[in-house]
PDB file of N, CA and C in Angstrom:
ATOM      1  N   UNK A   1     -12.670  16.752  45.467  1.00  0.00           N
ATOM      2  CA  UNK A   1     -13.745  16.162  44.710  1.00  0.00           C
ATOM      3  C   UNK A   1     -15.033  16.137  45.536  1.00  0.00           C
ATOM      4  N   UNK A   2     -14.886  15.957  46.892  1.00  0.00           N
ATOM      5  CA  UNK A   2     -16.088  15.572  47.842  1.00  0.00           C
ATOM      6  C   UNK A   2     -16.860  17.035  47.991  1.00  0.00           C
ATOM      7  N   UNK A   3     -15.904  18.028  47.955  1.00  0.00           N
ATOM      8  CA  UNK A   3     -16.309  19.592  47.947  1.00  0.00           C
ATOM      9  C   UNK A   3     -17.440  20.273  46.912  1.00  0.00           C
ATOM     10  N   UNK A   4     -16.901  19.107  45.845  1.00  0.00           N
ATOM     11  CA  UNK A   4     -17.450  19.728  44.038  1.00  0.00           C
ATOM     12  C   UNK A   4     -19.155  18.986  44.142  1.00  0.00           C
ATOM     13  N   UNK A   5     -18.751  17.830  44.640  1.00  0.00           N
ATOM     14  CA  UNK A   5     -19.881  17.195  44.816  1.00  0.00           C
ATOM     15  C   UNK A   5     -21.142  17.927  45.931  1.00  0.00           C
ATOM     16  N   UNK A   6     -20.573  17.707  46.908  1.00  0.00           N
ATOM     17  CA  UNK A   6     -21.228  18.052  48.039  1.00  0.00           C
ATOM     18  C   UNK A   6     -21.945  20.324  47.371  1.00  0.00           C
ATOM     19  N   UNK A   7     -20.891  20.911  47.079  1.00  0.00           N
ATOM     20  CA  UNK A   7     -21.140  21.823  46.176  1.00  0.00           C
ATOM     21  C   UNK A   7     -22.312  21.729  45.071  1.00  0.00           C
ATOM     22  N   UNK A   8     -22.362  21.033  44.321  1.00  0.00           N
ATOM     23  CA  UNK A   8     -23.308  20.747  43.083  1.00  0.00           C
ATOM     24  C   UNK A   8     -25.008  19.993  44.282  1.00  0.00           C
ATOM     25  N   UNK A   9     -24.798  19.141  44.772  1.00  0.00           N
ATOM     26  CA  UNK A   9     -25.923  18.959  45.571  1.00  0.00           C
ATOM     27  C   UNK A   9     -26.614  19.720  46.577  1.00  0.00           C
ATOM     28  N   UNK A  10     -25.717  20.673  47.185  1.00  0.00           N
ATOM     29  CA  UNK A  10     -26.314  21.553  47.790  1.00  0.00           C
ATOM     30  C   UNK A  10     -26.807  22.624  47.023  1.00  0.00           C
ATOM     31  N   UNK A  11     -26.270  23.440  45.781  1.00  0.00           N
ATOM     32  CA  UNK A  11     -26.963  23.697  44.763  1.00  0.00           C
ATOM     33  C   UNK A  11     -28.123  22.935  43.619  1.00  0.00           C
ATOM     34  N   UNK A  12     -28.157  21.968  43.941  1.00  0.00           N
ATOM     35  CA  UNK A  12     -29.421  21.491  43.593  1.00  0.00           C
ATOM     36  C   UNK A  12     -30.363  21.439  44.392  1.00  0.00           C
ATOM     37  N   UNK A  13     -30.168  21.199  45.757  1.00  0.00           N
ATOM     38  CA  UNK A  13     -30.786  21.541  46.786  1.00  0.00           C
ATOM     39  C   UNK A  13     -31.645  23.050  46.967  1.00  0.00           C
ATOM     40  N   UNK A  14     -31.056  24.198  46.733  1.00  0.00           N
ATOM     41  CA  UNK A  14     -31.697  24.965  46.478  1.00  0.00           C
ATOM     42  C   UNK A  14     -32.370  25.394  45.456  1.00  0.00           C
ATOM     43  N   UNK A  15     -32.152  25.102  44.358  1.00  0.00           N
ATOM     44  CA  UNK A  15     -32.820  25.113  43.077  1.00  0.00           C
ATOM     45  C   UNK A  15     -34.082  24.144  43.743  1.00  0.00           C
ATOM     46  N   UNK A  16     -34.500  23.448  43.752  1.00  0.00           N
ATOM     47  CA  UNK A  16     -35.575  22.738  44.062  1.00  0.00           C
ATOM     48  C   UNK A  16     -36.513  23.329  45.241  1.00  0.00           C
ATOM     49  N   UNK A  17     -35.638  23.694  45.995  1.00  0.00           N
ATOM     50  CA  UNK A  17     -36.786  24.456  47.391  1.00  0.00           C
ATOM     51  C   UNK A  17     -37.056  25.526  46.657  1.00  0.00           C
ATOM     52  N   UNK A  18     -36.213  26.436  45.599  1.00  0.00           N
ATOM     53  CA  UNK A  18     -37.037  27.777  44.944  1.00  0.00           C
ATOM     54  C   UNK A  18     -37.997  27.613  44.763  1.00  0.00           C
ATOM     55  N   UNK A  19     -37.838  26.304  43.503  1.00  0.00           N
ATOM     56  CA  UNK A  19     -38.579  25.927  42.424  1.00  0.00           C
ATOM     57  C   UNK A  19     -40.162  25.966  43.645  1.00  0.00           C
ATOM     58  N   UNK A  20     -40.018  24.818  44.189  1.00  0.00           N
ATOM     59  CA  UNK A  20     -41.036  24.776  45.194  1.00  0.00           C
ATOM     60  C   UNK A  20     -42.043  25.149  45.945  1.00  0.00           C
ATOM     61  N   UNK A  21     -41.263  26.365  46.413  1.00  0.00           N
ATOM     62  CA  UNK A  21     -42.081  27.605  46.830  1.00  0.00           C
ATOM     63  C   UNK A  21     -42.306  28.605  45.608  1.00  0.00           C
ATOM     64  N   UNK A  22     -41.819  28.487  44.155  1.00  0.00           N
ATOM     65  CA  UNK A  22     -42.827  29.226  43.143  1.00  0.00           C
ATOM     66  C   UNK A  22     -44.138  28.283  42.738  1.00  0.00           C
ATOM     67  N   UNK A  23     -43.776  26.954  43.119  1.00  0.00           N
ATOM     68  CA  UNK A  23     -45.057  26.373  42.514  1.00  0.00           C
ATOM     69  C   UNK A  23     -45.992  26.637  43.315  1.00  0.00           C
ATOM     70  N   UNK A  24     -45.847  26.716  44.730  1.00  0.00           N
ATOM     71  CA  UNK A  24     -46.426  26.906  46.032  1.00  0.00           C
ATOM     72  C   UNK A  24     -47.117  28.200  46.232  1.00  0.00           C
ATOM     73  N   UNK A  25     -46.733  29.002  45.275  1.00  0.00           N
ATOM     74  CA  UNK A  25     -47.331  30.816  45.448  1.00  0.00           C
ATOM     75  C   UNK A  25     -47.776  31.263  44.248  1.00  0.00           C
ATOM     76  N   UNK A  26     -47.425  30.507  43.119  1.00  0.00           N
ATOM     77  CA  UNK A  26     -47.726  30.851  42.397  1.00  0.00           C
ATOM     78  C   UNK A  26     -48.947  30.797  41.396  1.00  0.00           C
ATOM     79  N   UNK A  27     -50.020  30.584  41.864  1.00  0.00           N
ATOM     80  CA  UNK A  27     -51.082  30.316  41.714  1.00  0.00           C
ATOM     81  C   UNK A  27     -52.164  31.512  40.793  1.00  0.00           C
ATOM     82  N   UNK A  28     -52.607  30.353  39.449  1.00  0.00           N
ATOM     83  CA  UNK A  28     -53.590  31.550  38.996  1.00  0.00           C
ATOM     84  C   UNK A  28     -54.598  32.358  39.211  1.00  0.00           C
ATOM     85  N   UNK A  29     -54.580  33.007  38.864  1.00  0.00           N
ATOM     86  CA  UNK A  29     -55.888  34.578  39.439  1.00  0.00           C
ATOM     87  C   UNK A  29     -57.293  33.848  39.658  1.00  0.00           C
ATOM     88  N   UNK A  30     -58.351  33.931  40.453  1.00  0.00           N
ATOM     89  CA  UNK A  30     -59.592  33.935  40.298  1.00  0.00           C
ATOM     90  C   UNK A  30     -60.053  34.508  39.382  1.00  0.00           C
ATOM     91  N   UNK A  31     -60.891  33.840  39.061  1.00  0.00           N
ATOM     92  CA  UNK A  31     -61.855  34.450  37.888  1.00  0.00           C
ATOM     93  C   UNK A  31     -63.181  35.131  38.759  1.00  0.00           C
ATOM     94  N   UNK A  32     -63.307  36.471  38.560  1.00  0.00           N
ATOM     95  CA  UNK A  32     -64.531  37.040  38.822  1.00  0.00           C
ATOM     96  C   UNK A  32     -65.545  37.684  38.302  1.00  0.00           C
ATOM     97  N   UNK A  33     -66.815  37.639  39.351  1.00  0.00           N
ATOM     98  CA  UNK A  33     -67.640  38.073  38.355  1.00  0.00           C
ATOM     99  C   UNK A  33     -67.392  39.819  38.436  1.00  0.00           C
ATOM    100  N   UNK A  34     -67.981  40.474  37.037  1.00  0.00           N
ATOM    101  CA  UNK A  34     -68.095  41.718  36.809  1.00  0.00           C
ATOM    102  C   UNK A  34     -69.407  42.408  36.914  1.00  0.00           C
ATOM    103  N   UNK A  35     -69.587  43.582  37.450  1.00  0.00           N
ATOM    104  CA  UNK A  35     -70.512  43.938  38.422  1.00  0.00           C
ATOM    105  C   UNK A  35     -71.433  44.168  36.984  1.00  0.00           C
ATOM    106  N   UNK A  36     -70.918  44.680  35.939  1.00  0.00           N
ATOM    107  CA  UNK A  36     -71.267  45.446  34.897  1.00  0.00           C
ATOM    108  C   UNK A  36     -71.985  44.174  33.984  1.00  0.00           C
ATOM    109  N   UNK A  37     -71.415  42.832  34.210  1.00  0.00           N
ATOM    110  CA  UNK A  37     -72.368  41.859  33.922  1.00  0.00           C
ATOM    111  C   UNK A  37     -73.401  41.114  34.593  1.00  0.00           C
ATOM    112  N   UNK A  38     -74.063  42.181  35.270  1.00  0.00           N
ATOM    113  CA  UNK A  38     -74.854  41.755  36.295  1.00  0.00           C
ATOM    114  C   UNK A  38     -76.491  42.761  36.055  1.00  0.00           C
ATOM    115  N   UNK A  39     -77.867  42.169  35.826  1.00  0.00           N
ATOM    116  CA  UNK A  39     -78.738  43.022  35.795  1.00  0.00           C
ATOM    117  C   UNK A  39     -79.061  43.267  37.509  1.00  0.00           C
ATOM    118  N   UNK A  40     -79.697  44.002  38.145  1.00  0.00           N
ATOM    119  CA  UNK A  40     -79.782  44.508  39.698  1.00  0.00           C
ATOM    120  C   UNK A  40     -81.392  44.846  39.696  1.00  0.00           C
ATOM    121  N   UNK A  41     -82.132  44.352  40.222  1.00  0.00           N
ATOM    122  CA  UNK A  41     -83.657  44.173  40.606  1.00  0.00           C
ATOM    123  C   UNK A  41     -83.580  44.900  41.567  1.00  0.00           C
ATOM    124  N   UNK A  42     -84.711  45.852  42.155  1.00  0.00           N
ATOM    125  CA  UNK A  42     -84.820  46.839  43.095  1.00  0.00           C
ATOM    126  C   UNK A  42     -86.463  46.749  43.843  1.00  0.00           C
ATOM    127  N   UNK A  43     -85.965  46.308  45.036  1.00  0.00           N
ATOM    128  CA  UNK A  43     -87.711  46.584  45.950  1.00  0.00           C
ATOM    129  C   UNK A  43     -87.798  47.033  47.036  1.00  0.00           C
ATOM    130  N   UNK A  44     -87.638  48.623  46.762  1.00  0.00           N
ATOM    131  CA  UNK A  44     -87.003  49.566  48.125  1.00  0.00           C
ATOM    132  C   UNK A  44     -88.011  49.376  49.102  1.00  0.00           C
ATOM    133  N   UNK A  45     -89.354  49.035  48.854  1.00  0.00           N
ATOM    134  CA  UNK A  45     -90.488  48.685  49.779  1.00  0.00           C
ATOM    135  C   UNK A  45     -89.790  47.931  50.899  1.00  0.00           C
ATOM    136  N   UNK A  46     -89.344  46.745  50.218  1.00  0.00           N
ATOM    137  CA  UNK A  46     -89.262  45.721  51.463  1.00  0.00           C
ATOM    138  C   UNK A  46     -87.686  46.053  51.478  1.00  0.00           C
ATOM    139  N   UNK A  47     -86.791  47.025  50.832  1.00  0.00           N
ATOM    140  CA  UNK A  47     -85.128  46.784  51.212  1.00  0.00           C
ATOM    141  C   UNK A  47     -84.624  45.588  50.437  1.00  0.00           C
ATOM    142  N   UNK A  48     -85.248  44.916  49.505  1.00  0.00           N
ATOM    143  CA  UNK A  48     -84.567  43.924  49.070  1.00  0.00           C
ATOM    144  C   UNK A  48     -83.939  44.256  47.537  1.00  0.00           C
ATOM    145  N   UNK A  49     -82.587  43.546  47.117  1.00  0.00           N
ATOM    146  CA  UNK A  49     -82.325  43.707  45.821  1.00  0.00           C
ATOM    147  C   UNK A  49     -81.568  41.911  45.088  1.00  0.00           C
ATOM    148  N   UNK A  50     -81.695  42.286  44.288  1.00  0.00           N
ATOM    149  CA  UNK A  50     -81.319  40.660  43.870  1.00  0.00           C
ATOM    150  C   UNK A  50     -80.323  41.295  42.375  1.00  0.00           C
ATOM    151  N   UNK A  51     -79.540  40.256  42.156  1.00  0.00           N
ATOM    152  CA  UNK A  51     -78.270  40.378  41.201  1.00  0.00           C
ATOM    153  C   UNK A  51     -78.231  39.276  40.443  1.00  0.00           C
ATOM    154  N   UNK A  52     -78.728  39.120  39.255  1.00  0.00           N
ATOM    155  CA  UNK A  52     -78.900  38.311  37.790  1.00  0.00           C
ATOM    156  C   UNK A  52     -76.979  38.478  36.996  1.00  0.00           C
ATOM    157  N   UNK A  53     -76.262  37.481  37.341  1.00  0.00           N
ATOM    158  CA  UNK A  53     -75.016  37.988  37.066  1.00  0.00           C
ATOM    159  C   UNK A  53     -74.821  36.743  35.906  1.00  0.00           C
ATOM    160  N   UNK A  54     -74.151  36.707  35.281  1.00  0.00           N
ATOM    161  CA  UNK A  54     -73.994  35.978  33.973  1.00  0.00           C
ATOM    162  C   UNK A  54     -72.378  35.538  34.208  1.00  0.00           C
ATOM    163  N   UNK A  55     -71.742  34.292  34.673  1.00  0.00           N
ATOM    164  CA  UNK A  55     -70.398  33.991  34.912  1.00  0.00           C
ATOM    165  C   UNK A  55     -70.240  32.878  34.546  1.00  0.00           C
ATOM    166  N   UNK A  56     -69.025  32.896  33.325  1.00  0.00           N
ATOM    167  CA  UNK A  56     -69.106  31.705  32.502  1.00  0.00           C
ATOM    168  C   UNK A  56     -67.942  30.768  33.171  1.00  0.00           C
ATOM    169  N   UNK A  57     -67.250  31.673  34.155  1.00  0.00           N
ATOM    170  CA  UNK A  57     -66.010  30.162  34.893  1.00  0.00           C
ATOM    171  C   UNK A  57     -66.355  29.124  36.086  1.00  0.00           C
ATOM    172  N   UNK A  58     -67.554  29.794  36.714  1.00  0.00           N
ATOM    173  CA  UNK A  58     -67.682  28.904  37.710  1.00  0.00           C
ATOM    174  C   UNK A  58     -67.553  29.315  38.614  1.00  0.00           C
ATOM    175  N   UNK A  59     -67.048  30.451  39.172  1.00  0.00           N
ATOM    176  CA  UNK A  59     -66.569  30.851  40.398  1.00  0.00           C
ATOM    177  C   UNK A  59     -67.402  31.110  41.260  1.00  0.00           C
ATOM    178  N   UNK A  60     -67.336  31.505  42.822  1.00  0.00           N
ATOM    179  CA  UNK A  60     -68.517  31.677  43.375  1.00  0.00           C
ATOM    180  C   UNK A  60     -68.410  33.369  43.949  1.00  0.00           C
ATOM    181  N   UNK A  61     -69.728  33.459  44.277  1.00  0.00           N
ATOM    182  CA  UNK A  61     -70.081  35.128  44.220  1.00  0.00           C
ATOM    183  C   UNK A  61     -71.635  35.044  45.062  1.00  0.00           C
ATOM    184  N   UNK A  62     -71.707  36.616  45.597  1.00  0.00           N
ATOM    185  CA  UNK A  62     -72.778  36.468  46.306  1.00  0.00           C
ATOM    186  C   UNK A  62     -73.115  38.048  46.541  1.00  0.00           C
ATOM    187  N   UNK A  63     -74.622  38.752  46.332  1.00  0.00           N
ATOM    188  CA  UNK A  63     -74.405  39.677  46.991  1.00  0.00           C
ATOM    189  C   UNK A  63     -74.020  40.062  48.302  1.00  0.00           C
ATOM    190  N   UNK A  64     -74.214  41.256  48.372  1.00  0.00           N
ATOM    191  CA  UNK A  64     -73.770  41.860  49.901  1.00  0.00           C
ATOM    192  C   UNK A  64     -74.541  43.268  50.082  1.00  0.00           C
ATOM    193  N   UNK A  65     -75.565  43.429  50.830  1.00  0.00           N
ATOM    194  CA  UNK A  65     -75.773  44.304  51.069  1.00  0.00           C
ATOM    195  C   UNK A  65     -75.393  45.551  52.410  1.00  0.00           C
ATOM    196  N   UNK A  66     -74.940  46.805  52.177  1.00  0.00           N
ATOM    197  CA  UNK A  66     -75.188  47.272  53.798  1.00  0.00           C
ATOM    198  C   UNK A  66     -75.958  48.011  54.248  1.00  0.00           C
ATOM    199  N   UNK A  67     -76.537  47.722  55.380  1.00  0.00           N
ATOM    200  CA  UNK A  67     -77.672  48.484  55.794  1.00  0.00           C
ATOM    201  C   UNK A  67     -77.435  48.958  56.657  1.00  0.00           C
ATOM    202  N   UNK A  68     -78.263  50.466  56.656  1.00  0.00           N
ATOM    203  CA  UNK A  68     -77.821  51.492  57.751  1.00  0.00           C
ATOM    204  C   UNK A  68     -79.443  51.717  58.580  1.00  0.00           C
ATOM    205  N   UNK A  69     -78.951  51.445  60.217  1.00  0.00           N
ATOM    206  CA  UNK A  69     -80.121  51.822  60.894  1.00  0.00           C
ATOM    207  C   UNK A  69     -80.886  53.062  60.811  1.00  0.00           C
ATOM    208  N   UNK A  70     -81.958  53.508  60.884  1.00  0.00           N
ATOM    209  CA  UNK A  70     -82.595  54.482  61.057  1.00  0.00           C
ATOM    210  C   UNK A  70     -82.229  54.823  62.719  1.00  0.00           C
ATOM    211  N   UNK A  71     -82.108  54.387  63.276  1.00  0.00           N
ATOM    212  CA  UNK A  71     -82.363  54.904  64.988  1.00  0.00           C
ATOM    213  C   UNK A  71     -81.177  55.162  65.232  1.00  0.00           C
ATOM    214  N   UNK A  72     -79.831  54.597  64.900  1.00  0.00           N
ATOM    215  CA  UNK A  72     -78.543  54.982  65.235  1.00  0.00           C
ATOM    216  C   UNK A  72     -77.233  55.076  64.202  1.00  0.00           C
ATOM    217  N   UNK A  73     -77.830  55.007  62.962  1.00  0.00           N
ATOM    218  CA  UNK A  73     -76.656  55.198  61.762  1.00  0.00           C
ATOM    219  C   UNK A  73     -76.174  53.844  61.841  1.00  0.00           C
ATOM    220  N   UNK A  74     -75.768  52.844  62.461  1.00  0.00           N
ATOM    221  CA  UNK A  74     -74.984  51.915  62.575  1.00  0.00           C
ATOM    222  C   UNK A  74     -75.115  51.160  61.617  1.00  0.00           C
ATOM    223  N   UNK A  75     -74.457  50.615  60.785  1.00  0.00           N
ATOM    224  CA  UNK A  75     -74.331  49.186  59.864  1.00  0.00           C
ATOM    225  C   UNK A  75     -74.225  48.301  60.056  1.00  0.00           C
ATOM    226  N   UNK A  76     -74.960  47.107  59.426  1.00  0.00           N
ATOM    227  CA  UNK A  76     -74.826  45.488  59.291  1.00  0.00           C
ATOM    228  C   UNK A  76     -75.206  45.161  57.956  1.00  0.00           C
ATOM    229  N   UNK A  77     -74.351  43.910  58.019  1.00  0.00           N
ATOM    230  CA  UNK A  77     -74.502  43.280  56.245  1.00  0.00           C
ATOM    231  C   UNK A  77     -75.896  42.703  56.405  1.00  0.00           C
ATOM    232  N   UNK A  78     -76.386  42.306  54.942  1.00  0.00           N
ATOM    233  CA  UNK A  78     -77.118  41.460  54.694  1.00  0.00           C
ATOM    234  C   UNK A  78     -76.534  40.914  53.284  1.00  0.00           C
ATOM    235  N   UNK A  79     -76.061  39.482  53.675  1.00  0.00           N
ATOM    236  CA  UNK A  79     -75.463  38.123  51.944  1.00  0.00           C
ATOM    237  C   UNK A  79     -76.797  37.865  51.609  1.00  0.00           C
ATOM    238  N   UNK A  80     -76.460  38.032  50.729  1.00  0.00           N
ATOM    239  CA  UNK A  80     -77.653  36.754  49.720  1.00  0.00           C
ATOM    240  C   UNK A  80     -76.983  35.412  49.575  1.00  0.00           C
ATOM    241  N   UNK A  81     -77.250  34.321  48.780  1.00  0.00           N
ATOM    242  CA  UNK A  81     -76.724  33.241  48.876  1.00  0.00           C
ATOM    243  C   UNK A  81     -75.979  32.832  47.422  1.00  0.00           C
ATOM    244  N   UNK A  82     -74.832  32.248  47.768  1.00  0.00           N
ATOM    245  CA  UNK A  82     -73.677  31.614  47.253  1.00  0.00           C
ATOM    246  C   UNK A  82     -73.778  31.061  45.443  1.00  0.00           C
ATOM    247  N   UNK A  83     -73.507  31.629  44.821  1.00  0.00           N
ATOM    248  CA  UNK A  83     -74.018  31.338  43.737  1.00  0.00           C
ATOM    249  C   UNK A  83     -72.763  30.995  42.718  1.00  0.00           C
ATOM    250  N   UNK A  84     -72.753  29.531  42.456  1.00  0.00           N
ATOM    251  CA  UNK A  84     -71.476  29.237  41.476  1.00  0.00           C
ATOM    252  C   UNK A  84     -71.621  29.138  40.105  1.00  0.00           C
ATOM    253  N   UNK A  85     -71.083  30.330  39.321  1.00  0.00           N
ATOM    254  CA  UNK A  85     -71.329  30.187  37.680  1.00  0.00           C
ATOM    255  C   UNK A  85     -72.704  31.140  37.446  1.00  0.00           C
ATOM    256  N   UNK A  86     -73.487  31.544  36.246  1.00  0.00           N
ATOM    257  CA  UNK A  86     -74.452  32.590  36.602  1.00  0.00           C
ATOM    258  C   UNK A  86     -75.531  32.361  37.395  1.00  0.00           C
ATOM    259  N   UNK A  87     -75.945  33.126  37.715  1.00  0.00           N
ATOM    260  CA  UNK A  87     -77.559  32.632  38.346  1.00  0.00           C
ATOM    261  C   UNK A  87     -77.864  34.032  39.422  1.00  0.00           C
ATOM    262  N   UNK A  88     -78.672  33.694  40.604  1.00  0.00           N
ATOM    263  CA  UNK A  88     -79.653  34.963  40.989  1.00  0.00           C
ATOM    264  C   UNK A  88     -79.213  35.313  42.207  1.00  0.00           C
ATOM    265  N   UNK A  89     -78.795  36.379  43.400  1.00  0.00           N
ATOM    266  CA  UNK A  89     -78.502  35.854  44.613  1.00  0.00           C
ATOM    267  C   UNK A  89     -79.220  37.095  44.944  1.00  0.00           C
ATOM    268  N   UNK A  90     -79.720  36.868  45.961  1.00  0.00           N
ATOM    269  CA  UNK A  90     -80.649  38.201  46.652  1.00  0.00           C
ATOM    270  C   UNK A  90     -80.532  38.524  47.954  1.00  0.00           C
ATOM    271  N   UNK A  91     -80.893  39.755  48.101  1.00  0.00           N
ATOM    272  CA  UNK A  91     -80.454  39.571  50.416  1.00  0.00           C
ATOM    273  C   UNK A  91     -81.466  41.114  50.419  1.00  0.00           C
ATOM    274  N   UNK A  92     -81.601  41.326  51.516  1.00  0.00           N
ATOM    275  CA  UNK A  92     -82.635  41.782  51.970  1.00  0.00           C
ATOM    276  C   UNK A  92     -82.464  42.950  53.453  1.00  0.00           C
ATOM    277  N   UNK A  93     -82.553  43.839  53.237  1.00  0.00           N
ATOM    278  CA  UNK A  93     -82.578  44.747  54.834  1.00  0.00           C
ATOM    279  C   UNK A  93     -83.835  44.795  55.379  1.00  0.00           C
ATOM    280  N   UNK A  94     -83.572  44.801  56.510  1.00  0.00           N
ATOM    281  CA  UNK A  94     -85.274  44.768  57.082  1.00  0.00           C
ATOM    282  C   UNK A  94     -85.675  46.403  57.160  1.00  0.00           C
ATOM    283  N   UNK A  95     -86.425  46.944  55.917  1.00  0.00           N
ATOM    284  CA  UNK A  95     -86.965  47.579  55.549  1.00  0.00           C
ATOM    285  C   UNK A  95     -87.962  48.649  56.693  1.00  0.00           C
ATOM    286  N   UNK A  96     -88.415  48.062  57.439  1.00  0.00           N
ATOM    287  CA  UNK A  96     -88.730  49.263  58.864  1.00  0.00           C
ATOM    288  C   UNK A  96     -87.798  49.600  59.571  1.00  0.00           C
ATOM    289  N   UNK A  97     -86.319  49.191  59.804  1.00  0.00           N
ATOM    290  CA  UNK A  97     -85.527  49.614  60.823  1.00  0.00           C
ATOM    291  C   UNK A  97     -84.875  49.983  60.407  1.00  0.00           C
ATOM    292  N   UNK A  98     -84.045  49.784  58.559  1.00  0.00           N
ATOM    293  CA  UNK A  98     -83.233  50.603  57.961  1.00  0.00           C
ATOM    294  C   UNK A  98     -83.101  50.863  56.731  1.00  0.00           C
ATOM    295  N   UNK A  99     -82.261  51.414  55.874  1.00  0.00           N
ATOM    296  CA  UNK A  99     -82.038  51.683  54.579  1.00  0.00           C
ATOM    297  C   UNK A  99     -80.971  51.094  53.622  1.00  0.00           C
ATOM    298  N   UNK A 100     -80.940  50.811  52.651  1.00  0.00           N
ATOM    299  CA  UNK A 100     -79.819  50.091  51.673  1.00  0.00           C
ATOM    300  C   UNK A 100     -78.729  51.211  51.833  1.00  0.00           C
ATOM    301  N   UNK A 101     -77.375  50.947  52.290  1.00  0.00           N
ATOM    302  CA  UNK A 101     -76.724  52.536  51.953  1.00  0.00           C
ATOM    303  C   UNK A 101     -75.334  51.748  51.096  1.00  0.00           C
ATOM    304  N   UNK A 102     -75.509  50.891  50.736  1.00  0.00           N
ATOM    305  CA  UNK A 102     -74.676  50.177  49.241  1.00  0.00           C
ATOM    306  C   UNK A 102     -74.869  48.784  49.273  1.00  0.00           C
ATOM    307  N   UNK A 103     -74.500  48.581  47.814  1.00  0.00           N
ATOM    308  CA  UNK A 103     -74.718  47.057  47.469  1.00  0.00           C
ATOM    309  C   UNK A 103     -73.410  46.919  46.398  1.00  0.00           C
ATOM    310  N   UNK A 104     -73.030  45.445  47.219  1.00  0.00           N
ATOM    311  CA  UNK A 104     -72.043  44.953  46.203  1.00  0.00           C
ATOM    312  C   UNK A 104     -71.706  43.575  45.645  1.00  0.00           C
ATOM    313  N   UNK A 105     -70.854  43.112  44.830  1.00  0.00           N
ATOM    314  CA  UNK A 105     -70.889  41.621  44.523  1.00  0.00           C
ATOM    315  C   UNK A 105     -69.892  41.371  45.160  1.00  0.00           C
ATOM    316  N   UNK A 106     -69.582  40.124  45.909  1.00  0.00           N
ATOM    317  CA  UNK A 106     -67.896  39.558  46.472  1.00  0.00           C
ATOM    318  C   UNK A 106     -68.056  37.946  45.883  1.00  0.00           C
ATOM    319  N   UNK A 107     -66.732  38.906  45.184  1.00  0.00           N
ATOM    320  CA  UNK A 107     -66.550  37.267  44.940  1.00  0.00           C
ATOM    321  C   UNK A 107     -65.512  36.612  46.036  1.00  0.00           C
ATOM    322  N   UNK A 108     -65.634  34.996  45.905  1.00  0.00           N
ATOM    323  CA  UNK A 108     -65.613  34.169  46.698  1.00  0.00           C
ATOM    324  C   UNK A 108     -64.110  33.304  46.197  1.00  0.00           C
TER     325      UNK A 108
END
């Protein structure tokens, strides 16, 4: 009897740590923004671009620009700033030392 018992509790025992670690991983998707709902402002003068994105969950998002040196090819980012739900985020390359060589949205 102590076997059946001890049996049934240690099987409940694991049923519960499953359970546990599915509640623990199982977590719903981010909601992100879509690039394609986004208008993109352009001012190759100064290297700057800004992203008008329209996001109805809330999530956060930011551009990202990368810029490539003129003097040695090399790359560095430039973020714009943190933007939760729609609104404007802009970032900027410094326009005498290099060139936009992509722009993207990350969401957060």
């Amino acid at each position: 009897m102590f076997t059946v018992v001890r049996a049934r509790a240690g099987a409940a025992a694991v049923v519960i740590g499953v359970m546990s670690v599915l509640a623990v991983t199982a977590r719903p998707a981010q909601a992100a923004v879509n690039p394609a709902n986004c208008q993109f402002g352009y001012d190759l003068s100064i290297g700057r671009v800004a992203a008008d994105c329209w996001n109805s969950t809330g999530s956060g998002w930011y551009i990202q620009l990368t810029c490539e040196r003129f003097a040695n090819g090399n790359h560095y980012y430039a973020r714009g700033s943190i933007v939760y739900g729609s609104g404007v985020s802009a970032a900027q390359c410094n326009a005498h030392l290099s060139e936009i060589a992509d722009v993207e949205i990350v969401n957060i």
